[in-house]
C-alpha atoms as a PDB file:
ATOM      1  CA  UNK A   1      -0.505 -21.714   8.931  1.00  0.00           C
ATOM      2  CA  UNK A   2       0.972 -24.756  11.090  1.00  0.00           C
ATOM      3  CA  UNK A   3       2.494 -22.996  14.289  1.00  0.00           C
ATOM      4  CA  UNK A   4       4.176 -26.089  15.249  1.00  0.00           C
ATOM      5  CA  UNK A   5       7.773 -25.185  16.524  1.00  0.00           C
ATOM      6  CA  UNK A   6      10.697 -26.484  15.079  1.00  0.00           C
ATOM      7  CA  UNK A   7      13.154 -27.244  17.879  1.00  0.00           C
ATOM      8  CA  UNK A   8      16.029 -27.718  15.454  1.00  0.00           C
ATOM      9  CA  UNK A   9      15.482 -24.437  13.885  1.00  0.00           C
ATOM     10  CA  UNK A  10      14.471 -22.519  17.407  1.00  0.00           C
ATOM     11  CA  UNK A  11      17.729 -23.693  18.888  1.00  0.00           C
ATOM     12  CA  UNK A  12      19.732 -21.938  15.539  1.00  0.00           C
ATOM     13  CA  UNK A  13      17.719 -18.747  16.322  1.00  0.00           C
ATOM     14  CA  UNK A  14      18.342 -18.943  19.825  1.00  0.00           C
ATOM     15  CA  UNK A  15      22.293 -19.383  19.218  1.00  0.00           C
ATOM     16  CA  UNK A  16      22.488 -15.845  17.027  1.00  0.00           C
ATOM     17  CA  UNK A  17      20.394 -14.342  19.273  1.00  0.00           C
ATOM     18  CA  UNK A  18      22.742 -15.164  22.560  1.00  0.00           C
ATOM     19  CA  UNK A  19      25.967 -14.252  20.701  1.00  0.00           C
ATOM     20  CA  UNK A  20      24.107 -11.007  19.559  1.00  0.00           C
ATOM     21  CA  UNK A  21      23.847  -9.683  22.949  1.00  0.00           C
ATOM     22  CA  UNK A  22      27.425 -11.310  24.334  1.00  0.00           C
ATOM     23  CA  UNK A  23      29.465  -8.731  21.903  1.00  0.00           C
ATOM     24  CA  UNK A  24      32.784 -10.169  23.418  1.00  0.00           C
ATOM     25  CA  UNK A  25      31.687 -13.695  22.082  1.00  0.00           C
ATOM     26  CA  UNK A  26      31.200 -17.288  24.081  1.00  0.00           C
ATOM     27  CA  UNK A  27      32.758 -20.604  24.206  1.00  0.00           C
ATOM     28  CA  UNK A  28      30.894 -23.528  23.341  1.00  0.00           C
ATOM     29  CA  UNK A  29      30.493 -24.356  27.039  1.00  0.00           C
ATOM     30  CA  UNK A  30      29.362 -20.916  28.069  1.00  0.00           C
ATOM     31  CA  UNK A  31      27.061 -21.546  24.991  1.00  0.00           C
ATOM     32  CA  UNK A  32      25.843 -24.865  26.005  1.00  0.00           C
ATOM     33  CA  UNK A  33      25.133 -23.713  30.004  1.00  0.00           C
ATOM     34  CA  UNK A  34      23.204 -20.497  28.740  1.00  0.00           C
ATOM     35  CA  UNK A  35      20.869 -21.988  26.177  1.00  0.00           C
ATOM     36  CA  UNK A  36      20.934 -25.859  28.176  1.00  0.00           C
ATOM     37  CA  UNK A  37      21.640 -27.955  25.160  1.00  0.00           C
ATOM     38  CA  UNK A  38      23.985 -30.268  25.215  1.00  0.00           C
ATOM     39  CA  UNK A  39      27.509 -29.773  23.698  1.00  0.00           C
ATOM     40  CA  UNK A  40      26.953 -32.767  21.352  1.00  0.00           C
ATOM     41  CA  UNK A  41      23.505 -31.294  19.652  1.00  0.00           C
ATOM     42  CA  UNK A  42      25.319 -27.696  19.786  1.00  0.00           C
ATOM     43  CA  UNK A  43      28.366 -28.638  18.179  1.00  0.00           C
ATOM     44  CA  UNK A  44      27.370 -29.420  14.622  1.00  0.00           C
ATOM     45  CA  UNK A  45      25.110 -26.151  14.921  1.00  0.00           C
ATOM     46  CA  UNK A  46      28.191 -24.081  15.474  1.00  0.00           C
ATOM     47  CA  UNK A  47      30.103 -25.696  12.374  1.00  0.00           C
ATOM     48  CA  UNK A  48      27.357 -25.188  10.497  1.00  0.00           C
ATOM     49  CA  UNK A  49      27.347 -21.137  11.183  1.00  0.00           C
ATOM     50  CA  UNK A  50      30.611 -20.801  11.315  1.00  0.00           C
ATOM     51  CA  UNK A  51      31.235 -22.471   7.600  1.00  0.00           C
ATOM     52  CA  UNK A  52      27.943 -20.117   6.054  1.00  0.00           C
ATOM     53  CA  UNK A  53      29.878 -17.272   7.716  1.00  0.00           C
ATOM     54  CA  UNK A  54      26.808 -16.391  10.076  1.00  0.00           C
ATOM     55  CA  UNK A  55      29.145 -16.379  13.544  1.00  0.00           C
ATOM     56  CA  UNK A  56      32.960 -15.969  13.966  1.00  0.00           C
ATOM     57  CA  UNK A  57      35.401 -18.039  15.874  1.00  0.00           C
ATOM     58  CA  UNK A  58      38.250 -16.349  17.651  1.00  0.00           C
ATOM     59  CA  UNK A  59      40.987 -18.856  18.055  1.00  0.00           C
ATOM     60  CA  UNK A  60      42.944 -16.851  20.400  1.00  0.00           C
ATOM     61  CA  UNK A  61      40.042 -17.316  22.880  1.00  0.00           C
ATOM     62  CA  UNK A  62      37.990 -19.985  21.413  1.00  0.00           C
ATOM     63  CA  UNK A  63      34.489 -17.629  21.629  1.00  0.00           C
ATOM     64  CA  UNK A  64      32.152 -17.554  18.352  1.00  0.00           C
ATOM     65  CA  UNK A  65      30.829 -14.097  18.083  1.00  0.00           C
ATOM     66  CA  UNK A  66      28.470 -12.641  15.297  1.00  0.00           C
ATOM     67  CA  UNK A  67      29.823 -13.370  11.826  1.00  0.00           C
ATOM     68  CA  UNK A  68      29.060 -11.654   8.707  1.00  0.00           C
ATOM     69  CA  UNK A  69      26.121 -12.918   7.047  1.00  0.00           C
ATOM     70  CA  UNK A  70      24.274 -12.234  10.186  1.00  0.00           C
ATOM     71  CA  UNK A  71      25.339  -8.461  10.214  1.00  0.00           C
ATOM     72  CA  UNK A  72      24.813  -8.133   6.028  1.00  0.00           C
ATOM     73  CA  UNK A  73      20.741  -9.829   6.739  1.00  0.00           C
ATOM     74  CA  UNK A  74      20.625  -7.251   9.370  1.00  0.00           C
ATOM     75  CA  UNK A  75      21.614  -4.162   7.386  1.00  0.00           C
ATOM     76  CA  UNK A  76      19.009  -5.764   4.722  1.00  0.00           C
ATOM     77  CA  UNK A  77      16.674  -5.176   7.386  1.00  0.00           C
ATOM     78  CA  UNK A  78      17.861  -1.760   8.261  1.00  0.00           C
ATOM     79  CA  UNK A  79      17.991  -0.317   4.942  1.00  0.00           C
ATOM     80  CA  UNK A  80      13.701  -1.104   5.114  1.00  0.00           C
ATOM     81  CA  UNK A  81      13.729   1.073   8.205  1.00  0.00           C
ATOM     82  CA  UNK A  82      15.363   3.658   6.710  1.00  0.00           C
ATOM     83  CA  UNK A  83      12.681   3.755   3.803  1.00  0.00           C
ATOM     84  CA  UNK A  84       9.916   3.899   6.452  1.00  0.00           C
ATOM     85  CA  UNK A  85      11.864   6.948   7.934  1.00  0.00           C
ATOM     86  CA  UNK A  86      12.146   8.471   4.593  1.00  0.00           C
ATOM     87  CA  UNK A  87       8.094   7.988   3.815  1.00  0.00           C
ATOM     88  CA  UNK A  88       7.529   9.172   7.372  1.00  0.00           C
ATOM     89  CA  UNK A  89       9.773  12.665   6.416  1.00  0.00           C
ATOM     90  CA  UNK A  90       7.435  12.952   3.630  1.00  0.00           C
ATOM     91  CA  UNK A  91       4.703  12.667   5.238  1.00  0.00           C
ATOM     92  CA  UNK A  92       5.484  15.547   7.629  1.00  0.00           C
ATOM     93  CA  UNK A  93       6.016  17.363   4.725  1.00  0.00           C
ATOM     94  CA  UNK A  94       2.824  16.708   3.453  1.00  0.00           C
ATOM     95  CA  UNK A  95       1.010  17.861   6.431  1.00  0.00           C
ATOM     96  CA  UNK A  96       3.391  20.837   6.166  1.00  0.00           C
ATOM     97  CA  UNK A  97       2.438  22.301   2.994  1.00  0.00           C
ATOM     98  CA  UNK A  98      -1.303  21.198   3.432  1.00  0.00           C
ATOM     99  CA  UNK A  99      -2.017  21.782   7.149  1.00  0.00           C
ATOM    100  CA  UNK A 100      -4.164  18.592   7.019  1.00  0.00           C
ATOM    101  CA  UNK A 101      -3.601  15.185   8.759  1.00  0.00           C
ATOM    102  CA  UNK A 102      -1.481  12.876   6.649  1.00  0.00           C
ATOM    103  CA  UNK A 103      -1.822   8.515   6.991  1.00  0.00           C
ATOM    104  CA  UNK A 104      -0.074   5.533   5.477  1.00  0.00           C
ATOM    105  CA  UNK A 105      -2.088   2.203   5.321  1.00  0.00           C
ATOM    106  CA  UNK A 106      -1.038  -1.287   3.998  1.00  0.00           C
ATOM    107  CA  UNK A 107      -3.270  -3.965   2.751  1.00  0.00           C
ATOM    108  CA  UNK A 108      -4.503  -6.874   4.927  1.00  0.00           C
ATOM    109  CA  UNK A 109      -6.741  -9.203   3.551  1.00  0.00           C
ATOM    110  CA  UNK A 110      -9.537  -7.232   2.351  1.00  0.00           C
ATOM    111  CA  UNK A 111      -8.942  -4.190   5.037  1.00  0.00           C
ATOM    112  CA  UNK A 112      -6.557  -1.187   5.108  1.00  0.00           C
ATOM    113  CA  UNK A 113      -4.330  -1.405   8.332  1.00  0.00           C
ATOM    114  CA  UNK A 114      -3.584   2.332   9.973  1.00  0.00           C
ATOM    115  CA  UNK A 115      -0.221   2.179  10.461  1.00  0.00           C
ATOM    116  CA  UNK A 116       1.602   5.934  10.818  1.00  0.00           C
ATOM    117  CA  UNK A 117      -0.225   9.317  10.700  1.00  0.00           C
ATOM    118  CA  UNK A 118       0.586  12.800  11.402  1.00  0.00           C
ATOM    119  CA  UNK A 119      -1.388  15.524  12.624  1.00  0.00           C
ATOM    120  CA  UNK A 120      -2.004  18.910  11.593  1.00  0.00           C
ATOM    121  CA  UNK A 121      -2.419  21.762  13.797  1.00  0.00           C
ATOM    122  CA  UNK A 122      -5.683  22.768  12.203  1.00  0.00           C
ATOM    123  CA  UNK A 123      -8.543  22.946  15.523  1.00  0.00           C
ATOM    124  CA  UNK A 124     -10.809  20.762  13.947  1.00  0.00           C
ATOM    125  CA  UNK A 125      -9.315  17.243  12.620  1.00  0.00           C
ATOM    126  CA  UNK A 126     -10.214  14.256  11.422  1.00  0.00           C
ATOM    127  CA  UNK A 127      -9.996  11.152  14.251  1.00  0.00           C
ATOM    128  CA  UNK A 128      -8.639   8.100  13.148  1.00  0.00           C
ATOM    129  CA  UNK A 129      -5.234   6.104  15.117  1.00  0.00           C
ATOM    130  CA  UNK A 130      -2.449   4.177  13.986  1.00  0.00           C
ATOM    131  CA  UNK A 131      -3.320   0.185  14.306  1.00  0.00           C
ATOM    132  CA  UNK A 132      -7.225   0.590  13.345  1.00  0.00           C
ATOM    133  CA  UNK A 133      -8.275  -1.238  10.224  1.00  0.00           C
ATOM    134  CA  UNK A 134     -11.321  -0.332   7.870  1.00  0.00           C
ATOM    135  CA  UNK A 135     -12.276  -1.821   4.885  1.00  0.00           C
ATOM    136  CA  UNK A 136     -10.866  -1.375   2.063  1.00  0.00           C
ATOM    137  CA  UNK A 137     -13.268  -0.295  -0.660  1.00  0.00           C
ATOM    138  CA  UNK A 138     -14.716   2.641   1.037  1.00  0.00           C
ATOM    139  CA  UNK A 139     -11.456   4.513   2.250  1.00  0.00           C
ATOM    140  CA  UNK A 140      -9.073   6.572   0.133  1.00  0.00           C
ATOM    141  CA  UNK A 141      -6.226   4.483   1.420  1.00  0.00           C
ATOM    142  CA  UNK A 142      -7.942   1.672   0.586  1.00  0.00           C
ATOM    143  CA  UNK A 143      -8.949   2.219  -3.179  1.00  0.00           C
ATOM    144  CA  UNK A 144      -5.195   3.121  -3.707  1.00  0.00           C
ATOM    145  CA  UNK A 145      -4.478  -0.120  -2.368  1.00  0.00           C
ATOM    146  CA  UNK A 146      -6.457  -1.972  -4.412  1.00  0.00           C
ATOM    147  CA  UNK A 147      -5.918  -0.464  -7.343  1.00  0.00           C
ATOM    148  CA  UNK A 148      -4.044  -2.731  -9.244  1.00  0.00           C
ATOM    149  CA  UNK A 149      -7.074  -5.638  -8.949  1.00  0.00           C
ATOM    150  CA  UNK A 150      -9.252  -6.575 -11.595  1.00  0.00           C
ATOM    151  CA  UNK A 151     -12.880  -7.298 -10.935  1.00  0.00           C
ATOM    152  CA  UNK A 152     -12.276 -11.040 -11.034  1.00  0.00           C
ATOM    153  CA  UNK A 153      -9.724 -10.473  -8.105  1.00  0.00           C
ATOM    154  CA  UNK A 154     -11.994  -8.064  -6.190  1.00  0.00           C
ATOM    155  CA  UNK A 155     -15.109 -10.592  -6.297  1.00  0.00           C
ATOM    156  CA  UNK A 156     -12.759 -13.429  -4.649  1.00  0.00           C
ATOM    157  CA  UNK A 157     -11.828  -9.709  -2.349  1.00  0.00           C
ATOM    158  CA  UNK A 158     -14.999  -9.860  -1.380  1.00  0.00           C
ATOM    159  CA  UNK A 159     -17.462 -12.597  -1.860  1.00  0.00           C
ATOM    160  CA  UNK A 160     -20.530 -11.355  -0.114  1.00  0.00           C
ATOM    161  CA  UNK A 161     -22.481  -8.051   0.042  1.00  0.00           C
ATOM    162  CA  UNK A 162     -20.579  -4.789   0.546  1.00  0.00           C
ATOM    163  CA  UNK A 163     -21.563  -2.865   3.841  1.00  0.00           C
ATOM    164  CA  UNK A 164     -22.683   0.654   3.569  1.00  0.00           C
ATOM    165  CA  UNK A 165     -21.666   2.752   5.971  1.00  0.00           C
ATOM    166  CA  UNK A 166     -23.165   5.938   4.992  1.00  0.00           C
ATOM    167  CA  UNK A 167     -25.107   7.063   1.776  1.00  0.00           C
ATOM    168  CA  UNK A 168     -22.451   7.476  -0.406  1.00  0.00           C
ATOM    169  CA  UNK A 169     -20.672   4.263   0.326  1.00  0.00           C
ATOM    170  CA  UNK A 170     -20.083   2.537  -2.668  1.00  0.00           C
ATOM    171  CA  UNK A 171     -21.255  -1.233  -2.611  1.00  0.00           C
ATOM    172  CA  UNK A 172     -20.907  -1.849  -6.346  1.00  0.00           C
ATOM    173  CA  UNK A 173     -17.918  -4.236  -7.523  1.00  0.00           C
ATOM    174  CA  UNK A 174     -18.626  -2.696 -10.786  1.00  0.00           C
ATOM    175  CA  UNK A 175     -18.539   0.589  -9.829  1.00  0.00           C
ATOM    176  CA  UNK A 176     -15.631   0.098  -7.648  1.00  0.00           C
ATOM    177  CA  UNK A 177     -13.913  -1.307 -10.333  1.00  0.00           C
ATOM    178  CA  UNK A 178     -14.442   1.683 -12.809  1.00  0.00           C
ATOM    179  CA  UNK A 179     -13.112   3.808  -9.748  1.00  0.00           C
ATOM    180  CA  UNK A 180      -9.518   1.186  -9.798  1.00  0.00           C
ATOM    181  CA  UNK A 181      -8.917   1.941 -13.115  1.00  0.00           C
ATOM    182  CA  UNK A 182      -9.101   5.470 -12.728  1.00  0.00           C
ATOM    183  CA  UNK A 183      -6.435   5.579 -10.034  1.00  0.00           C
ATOM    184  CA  UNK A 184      -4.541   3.168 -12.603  1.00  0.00           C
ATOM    185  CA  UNK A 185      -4.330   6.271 -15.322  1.00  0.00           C
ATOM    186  CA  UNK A 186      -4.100   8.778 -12.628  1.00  0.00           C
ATOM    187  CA  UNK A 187      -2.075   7.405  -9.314  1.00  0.00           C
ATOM    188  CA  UNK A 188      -5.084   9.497  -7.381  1.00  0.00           C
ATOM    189  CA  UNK A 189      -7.533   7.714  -5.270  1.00  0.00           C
ATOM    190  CA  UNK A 190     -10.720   9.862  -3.392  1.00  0.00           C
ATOM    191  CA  UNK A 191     -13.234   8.830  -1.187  1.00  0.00           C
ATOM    192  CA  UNK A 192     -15.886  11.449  -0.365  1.00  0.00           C
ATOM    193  CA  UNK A 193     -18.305  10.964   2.802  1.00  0.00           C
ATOM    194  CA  UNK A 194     -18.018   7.301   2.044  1.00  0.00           C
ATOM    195  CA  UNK A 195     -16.684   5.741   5.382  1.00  0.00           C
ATOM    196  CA  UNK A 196     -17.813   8.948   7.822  1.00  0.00           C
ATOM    197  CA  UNK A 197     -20.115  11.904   7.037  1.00  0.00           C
ATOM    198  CA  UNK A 198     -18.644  15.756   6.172  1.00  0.00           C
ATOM    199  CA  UNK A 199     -15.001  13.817   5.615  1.00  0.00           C
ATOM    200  CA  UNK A 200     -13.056  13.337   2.499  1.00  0.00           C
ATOM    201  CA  UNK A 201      -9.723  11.742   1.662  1.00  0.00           C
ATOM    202  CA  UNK A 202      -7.278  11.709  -0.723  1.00  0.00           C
ATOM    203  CA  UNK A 203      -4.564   9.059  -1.541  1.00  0.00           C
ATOM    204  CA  UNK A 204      -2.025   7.507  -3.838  1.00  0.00           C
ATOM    205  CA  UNK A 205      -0.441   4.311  -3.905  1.00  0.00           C
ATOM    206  CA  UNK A 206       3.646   3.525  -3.728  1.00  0.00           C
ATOM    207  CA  UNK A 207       4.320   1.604  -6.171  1.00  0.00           C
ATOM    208  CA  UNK A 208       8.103  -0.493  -6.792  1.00  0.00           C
ATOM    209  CA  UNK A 209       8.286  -2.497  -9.759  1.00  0.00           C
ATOM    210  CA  UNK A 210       4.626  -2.859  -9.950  1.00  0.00           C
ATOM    211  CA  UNK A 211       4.099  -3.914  -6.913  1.00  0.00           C
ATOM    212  CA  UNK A 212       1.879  -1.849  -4.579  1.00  0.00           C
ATOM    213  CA  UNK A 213       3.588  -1.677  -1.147  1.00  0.00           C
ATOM    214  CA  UNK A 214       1.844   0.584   0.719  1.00  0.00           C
ATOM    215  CA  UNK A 215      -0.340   3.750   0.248  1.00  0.00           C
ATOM    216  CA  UNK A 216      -0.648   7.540   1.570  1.00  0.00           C
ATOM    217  CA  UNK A 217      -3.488  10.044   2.272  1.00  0.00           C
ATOM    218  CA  UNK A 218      -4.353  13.635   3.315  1.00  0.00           C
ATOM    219  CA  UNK A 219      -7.666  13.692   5.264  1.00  0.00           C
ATOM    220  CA  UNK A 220     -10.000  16.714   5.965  1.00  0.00           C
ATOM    221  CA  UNK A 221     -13.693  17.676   6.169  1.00  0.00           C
ATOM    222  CA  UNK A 222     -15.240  18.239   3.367  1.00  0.00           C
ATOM    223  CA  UNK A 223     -15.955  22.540   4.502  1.00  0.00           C
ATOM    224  CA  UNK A 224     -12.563  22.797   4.355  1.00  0.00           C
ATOM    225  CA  UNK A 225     -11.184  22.192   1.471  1.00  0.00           C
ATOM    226  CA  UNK A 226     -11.765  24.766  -1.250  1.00  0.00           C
ATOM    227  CA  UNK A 227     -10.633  23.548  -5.351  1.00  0.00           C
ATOM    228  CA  UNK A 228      -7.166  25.254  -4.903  1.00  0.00           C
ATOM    229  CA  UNK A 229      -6.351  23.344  -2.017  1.00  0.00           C
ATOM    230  CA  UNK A 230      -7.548  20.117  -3.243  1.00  0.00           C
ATOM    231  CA  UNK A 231      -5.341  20.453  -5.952  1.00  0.00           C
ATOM    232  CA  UNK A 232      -2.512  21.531  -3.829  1.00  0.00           C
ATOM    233  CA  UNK A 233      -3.390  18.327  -1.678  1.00  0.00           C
ATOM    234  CA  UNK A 234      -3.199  16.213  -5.207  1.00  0.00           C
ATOM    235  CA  UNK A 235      -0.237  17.898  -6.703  1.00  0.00           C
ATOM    236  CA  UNK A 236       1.674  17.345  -2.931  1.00  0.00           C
ATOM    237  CA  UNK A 237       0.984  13.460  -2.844  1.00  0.00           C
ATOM    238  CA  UNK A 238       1.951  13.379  -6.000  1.00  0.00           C
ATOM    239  CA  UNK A 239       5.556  14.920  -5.613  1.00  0.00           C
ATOM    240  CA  UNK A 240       6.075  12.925  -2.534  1.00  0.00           C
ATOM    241  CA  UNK A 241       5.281   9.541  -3.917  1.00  0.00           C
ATOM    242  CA  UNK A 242       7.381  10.286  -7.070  1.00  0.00           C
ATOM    243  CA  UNK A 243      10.481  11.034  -4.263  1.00  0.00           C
ATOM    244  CA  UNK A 244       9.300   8.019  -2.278  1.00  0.00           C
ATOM    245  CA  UNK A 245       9.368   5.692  -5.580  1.00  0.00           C
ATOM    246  CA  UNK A 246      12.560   7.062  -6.594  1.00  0.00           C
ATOM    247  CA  UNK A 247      14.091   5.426  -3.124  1.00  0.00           C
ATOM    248  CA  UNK A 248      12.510   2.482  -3.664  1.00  0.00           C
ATOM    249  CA  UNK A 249      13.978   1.779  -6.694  1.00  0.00           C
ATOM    250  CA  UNK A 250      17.289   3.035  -5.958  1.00  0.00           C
ATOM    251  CA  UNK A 251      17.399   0.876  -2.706  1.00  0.00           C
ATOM    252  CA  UNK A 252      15.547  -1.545  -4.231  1.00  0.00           C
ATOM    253  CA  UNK A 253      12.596  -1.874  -1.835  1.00  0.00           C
ATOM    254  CA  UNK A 254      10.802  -5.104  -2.350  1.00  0.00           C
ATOM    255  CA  UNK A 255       9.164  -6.064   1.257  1.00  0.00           C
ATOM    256  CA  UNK A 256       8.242  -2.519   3.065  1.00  0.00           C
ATOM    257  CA  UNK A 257       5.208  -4.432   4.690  1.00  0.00           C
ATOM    258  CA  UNK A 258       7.701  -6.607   6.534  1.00  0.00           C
ATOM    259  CA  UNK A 259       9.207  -3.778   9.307  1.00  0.00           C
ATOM    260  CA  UNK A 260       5.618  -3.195   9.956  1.00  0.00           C
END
């Protein structure tokens, strides 16, 4: 990506940014001596807002303030923070009825990215933090993630050898693959001792209009986890990403990755 700056644009951003903070609005000159661009470069800028509706003239005190369009592309963004608040309530929940530590992960590249997790109050738990990434094809999280990929798409994934990191890592595309299409026909992804010794994990992927947006996961160690409660841990992810998916379609969620 080119990170050349566009001056033109910057000086836009910088315009709704200064009138966000001034809520009792600015003249063009107080404008102008704030941001140091001349009146004659600002001037057209202003028009331009003010006729897209993005700032508001007052011509009782000739200030611009924050117009509409600025405050309906900041609800958008909003309403997405709301939907991460209403995961994260789920995911308390989770930990709730299963006393083991709950995660969300989002795809990057070929890696799942950390990026919430509650803890249980069990004495023994399973370490991981928010912001750590591990690959993709050996975590619960992960496989969920991937899911939707077909083995043409997971070869471009990952062009050269797959790393084991214990015994049980699977470094088969094929095999992997078979695993994908499972989670397909059953929303439930595993990983067992694949990424760390005596630890298991189970996850499903959220889903909005086929699109998968993000992914969640009860972790534990395998000594644990007895067959009732690793069906109560399925049947729990389950019912939570059913609620989750229901408010993302009826606040149409497209870009969840973006408030990340």
């Amino acid at each position: 990506m080119n990170n050349t700056i566009h001056n033109p644009t910057l000086r836009v951003l910088n315009v709704l940014e200064i009138l966000s903070i001034h809520n009792r609005g600015l003249s063009l000159t107080e404008i102008s001596n704030i941001l140091h661009i001349p009146k004659g470069t600002l001037s057209p800028i202003l028009h331009t807002l003010l006729n897209n509706k993005f700032i508001f003239y007052n011509e009782n005190n000739s200030k611009y303030s924050i117009g509409i369009m600025t405050y309906c592309i900041g609800t958008s963004y909003s309403k997405d923070l709301t939907a991460l608040d209403f995961i994260k309530n789920e995911m308390k929940y989770i930990v709730k009825e299963t006393n083991e530590i709950c995660q969300m992960g989002i795809l990057i590249n070929n890696q799942v990215l950390y990026i919430a997790k509650f803890d249980c109050e069990s004495p023994i738990r399973i370490i991981s933090s928010v912001g750590k990434k591990f690959p993709a094809y050996c975590t619960a999280l992960g496989k969920a993630l991937l899911s939707h990929k077909s083995l043409e798409e997971l070869k471009l994934i990952y062009p050269i050898e797959l790393k084991a990191f214990t015994k049980n890592t699977i470094t088969d595309l094929n095999l992997l693959e078979i695993q994908l299409k499972e989670i397909r026909e059953t929303s439930i992804a595993s990983e067992i001792e694949e990424i760390n010794e005596q630890t298991a994990c189970i996850a499903v992927p959220l889903i909005h209009k086929n699109k998968i947006l993000a992914s969640i996961s009860v972790s534990f160690p395998i000594f644990r986890v007895s067959h009732e409660k690793l069906e109560l841990i399925k049947s729990t992810l389950l019912s939570s990403k059913e609620r989750i998916e229901t408010f993302f379609y009826e606040n149409n969620i497209m870009k969840l990755e973006q408030i990340f």
